[in-house]
C-alpha atoms as a PDB file:
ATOM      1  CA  UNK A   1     127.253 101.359  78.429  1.00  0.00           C
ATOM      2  CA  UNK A   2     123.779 102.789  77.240  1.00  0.00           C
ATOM      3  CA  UNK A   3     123.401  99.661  74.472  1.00  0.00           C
ATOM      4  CA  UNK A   4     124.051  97.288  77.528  1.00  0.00           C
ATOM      5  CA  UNK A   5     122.083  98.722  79.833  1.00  0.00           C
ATOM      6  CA  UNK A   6     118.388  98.649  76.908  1.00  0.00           C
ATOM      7  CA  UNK A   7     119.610  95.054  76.227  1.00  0.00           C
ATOM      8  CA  UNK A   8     119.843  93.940  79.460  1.00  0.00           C
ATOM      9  CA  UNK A   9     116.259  95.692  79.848  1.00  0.00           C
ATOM     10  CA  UNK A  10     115.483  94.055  76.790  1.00  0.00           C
ATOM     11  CA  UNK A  11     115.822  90.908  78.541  1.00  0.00           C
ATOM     12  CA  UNK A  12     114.439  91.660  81.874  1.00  0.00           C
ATOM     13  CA  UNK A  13     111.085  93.189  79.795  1.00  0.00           C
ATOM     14  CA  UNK A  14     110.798  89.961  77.631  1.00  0.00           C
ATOM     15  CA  UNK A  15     110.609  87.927  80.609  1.00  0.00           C
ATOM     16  CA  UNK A  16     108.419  90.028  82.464  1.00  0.00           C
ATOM     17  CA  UNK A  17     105.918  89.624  79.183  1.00  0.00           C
ATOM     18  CA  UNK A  18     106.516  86.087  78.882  1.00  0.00           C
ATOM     19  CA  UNK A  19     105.444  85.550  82.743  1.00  0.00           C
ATOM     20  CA  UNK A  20     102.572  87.007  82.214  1.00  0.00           C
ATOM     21  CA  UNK A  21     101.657  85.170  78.993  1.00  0.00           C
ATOM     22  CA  UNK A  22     102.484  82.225  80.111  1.00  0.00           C
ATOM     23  CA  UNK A  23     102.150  82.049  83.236  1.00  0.00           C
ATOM     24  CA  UNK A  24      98.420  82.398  82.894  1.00  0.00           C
ATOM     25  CA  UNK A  25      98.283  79.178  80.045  1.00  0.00           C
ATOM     26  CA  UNK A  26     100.661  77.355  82.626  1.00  0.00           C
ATOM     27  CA  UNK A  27      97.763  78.261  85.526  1.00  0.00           C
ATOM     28  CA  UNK A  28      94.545  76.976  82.989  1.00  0.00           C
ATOM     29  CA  UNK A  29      97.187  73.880  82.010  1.00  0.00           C
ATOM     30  CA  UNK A  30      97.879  73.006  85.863  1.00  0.00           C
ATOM     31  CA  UNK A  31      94.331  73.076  86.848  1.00  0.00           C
ATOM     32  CA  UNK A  32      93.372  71.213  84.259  1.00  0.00           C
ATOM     33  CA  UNK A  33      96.171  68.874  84.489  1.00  0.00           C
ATOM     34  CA  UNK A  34      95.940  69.395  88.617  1.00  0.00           C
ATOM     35  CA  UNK A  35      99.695  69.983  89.190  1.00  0.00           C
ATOM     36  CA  UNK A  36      99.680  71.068  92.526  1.00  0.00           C
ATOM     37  CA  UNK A  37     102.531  73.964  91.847  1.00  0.00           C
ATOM     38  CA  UNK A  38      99.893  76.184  89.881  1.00  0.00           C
ATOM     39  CA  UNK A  39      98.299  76.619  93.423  1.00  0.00           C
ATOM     40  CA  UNK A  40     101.276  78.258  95.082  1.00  0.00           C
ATOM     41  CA  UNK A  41     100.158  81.188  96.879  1.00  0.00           C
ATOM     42  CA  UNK A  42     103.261  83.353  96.042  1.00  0.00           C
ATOM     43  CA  UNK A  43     103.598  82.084  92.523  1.00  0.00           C
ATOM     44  CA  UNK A  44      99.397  83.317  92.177  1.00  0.00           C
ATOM     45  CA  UNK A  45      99.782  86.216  93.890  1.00  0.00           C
ATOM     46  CA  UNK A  46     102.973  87.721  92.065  1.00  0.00           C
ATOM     47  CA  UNK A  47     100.994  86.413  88.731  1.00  0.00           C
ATOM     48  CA  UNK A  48      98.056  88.140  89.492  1.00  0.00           C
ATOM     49  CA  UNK A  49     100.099  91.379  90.694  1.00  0.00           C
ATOM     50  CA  UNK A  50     101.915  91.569  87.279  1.00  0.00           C
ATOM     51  CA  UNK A  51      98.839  90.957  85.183  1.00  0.00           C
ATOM     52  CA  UNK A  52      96.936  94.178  87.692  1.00  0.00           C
ATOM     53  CA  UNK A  53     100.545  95.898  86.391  1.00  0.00           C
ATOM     54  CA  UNK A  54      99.750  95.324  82.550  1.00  0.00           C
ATOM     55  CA  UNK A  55      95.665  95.908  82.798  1.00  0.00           C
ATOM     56  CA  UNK A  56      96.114  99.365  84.629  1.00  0.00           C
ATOM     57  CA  UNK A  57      98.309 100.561  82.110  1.00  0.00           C
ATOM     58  CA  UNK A  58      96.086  99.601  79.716  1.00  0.00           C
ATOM     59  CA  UNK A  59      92.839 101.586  81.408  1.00  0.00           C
ATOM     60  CA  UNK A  60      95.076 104.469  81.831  1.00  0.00           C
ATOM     61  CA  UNK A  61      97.200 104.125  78.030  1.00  0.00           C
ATOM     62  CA  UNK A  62     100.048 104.583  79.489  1.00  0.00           C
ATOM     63  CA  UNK A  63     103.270 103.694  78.304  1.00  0.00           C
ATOM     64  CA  UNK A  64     105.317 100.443  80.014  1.00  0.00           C
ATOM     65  CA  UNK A  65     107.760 102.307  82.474  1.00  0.00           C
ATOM     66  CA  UNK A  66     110.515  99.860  81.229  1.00  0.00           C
ATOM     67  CA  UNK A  67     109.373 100.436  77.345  1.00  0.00           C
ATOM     68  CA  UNK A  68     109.977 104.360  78.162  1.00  0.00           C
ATOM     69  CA  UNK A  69     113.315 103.368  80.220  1.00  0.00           C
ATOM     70  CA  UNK A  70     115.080 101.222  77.369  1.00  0.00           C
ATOM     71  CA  UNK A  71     113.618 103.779  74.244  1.00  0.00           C
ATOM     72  CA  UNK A  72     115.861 106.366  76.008  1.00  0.00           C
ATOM     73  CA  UNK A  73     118.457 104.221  76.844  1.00  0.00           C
ATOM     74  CA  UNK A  74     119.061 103.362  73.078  1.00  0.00           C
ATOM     75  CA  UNK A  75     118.421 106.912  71.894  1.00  0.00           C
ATOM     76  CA  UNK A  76     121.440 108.349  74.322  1.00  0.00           C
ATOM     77  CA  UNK A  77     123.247 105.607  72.474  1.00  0.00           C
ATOM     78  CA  UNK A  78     122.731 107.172  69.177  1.00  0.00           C
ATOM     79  CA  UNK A  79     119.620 104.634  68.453  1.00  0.00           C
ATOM     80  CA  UNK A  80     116.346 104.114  67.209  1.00  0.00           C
ATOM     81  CA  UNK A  81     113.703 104.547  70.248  1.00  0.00           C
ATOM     82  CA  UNK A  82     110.189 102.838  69.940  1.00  0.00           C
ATOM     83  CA  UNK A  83     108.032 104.110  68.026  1.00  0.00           C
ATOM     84  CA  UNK A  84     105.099 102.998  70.645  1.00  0.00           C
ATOM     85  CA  UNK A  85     104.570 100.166  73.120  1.00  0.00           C
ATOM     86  CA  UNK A  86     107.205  97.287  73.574  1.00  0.00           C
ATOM     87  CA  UNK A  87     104.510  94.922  72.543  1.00  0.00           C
ATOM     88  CA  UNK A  88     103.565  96.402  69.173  1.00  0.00           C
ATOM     89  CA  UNK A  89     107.146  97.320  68.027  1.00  0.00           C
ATOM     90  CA  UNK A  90     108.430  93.733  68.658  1.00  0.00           C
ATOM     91  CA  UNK A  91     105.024  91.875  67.205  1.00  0.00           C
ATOM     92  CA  UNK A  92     104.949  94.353  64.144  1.00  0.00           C
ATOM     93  CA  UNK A  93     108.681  92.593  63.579  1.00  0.00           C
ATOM     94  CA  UNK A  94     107.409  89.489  64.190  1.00  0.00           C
ATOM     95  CA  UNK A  95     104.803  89.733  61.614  1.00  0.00           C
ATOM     96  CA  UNK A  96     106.309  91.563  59.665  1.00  0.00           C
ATOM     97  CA  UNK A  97     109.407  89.975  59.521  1.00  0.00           C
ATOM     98  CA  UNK A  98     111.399  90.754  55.842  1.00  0.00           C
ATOM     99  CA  UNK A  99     113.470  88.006  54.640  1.00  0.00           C
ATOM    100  CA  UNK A 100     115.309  90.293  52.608  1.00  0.00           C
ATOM    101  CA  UNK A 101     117.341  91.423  54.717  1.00  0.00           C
END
């Protein structure tokens, strides 16, 4: 169950990144583009709570609770844990990518 349980944190953790990310291009987009939704106070306010999340983590280097959570749940399944920060292990792949393989 371990290698279900990291994906399915695998998951939740991608989309908590990609609300951040883009959440904040979809905010600059909507004002620009003045789509009233980008104004919703609970859609701003949950945005702006998550981004406080990332930043204070960041001021205190401090590992992502959920990067810490899903390293050991792979290791107790006889995997690889992170080597760092959920970030840099999945962009070093990214850019690094080896067609080789």
């Amino acid at each position: 169950m371990h290698p279900l349980f990291a994906d399915i944190l695998l998951v939740f953790h991608a989309l908590f990144v990609a609300f951040v990310v883009f959440g904040f291009v979809l905010t600059v987009a909507g004002i620009l583009l003045r789509w009233s939704w980008v104004g919703n106070f609970w859609f701003r306010l949950i945005h702006l709570l998550a981004i406080g999340l990332v930043v204070a983590q960041a001021w205190f280097d401090r590992i992502c609770p959920l990067t810490s959570w899903e390293s050991s749940l792979r290791e107790a399944a006889g995997g690889v844990p992170y080597s760092g920060s959920f970030i840099r292990w999945w962009l070093q792949r990214l850019i690094y990518y080896d067609f080789a393989s």
